[in-house]
Protein backbone atom coordinates (compact mmCIF):
# COMPACT_ATOMS: atom_id res chain seq x y z
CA UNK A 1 -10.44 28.09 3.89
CA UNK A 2 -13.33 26.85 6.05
CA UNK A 3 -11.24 26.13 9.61
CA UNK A 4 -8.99 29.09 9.59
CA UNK A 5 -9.26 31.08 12.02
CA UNK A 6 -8.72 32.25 15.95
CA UNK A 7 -8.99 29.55 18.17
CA UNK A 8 -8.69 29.58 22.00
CA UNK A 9 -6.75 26.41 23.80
CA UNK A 10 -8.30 26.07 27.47
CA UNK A 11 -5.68 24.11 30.00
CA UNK A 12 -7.66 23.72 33.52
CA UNK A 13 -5.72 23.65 36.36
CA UNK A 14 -2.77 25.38 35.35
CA UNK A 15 -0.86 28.78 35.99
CA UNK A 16 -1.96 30.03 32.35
CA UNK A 17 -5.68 28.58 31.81
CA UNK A 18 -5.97 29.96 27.90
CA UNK A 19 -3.73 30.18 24.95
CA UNK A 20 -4.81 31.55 21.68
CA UNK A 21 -4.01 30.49 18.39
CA UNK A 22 -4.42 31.69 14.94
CA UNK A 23 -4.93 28.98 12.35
CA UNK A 24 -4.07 29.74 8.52
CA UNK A 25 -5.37 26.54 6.24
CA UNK A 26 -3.82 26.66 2.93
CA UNK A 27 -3.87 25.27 -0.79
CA UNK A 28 -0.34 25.31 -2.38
CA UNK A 29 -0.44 23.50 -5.69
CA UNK A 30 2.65 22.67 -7.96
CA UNK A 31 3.00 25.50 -10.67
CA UNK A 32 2.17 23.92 -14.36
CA UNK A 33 4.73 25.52 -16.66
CA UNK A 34 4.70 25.43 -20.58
CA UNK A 35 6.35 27.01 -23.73
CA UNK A 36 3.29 28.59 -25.19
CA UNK A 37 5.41 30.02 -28.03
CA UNK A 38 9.20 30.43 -29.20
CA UNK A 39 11.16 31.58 -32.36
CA UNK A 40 15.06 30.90 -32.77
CA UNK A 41 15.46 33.93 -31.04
CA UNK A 42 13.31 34.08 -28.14
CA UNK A 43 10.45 31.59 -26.22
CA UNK A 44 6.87 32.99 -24.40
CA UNK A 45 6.45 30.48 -21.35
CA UNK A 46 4.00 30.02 -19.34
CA UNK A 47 3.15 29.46 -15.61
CA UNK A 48 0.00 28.26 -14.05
CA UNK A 49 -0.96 28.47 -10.68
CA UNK A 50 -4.60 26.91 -10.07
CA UNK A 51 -6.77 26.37 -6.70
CA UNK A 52 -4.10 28.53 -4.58
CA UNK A 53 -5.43 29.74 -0.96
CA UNK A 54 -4.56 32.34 0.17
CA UNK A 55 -3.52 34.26 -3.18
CA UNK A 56 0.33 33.82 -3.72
CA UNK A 57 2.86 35.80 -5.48
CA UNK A 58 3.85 34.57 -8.72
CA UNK A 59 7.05 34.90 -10.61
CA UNK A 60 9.79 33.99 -13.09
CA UNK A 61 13.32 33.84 -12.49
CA UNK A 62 16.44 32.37 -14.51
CA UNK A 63 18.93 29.43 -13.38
CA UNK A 64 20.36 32.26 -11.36
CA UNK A 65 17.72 32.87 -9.66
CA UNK A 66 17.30 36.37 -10.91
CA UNK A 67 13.70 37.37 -11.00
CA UNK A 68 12.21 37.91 -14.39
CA UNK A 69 10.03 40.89 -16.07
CA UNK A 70 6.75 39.33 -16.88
CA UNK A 71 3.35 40.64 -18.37
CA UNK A 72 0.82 41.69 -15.53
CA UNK A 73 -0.65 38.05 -13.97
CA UNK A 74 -4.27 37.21 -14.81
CA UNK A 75 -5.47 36.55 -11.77
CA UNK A 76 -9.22 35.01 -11.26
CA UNK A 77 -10.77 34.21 -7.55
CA UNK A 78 -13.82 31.95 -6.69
CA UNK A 79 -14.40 31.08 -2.96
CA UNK A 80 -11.41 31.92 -1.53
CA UNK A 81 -9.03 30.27 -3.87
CA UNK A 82 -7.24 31.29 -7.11
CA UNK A 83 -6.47 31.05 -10.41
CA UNK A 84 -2.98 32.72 -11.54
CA UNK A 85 -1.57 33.17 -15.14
CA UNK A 86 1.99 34.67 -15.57
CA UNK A 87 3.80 34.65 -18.83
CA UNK A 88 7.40 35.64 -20.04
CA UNK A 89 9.36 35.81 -22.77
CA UNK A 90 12.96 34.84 -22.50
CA UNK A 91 15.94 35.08 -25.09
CA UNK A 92 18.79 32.52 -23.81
CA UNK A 93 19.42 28.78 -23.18
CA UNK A 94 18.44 28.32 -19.51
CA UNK A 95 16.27 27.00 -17.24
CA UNK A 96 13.72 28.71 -16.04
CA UNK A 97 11.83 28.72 -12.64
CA UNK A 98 8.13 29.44 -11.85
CA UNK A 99 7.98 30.02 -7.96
CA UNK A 100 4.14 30.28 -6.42
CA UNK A 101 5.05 32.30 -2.65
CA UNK A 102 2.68 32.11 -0.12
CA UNK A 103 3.96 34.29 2.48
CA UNK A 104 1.16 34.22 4.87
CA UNK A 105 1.52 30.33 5.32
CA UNK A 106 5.52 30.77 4.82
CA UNK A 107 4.92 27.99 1.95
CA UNK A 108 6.91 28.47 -1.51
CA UNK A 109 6.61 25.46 -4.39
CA UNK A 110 8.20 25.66 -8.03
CA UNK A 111 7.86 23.70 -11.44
CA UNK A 112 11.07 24.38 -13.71
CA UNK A 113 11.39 23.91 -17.43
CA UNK A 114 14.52 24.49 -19.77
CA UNK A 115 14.11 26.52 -22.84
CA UNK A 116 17.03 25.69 -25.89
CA UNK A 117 16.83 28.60 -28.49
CA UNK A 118 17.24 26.98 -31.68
CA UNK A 119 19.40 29.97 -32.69
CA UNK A 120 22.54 28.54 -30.62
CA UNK A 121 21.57 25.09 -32.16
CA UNK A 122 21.76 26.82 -35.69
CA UNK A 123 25.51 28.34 -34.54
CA UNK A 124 26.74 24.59 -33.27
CA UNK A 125 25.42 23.01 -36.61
CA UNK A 126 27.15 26.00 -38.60
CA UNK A 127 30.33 24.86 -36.76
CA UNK A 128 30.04 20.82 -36.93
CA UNK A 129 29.37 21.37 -41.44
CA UNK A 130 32.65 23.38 -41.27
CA UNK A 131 34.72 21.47 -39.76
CA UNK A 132 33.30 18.72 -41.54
CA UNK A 133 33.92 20.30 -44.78
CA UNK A 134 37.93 21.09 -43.57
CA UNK A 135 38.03 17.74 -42.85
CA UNK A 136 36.88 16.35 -46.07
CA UNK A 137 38.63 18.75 -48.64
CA UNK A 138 42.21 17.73 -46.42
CA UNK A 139 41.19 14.20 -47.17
CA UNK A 140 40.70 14.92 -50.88
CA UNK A 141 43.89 17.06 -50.97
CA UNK A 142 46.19 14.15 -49.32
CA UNK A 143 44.77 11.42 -52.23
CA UNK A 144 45.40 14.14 -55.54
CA UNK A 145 48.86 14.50 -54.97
């Protein structure tokens, strides 16, 4: 950005007269996160990191905090600040963490989202009309005797 840089401190009158300083300006927007895509078996998300200075590092990771294969960012640039586009497909109930690193400014910031395959929805469901159905032929079984 505009005012980073080296700058020099000047103290008159005292035993050390200078002291220098390096100045790093940053731009650390919130990630935008979003479920582009998902089947009952697995769910494209999708993290966006826009304005960013200087460029951060980009990932995934699960409610573990394990970090997550992605495709290769899309990453655009225009006067010093970017654009970043990471994507991911995941195949589990979780929630999910985009984390924007800006290790030159020691700044991190995240946006999380929480991805339900409909799969495991379909298993519960399976379940409930089953016991449901036990429960209904023993209540026709007790009245026809």
């Amino acid at each position: 950005m505009a005012d980073s840089g080296s700058y020099t401190c000047t103290f008159p009158n005292t035993a050390e007269p200078e002291s220098h300083v390096k100045l790093v300006v940053g731009a650390a927007p919130e990630p935008s996160v979003a479920t582009l895509n998902q089947t009952i078996d697995w769910a494209l998300l999708q993290c966006v990191v826009r304005g960013a200075s200087p460029k951060p590092k980009v990932e995934w990771q699960d409610g573990s905090g394990n970090i997550l294969p992605a495709e290769e960012p899309q990453v655009s640039e225009r006067g010093g600040r970017y654009d970043i586009i990471l994507q991911t497909t995941v195949t589990k109930t979780d929630r999910y963490r985009c984390v924007a690193t800006q290790e030159e400014i020691n700044h991190q910031v995240h946006s999380d989202t929480y991805v339900l395959m409909n799969g495991q929805w379909f298993l519960y469901l399976q379940i409930i009309l089953i016991i449901y159905k036990l429960l209904v032929f023993k209540h026709f079984n007790v009245f026809s005797d």
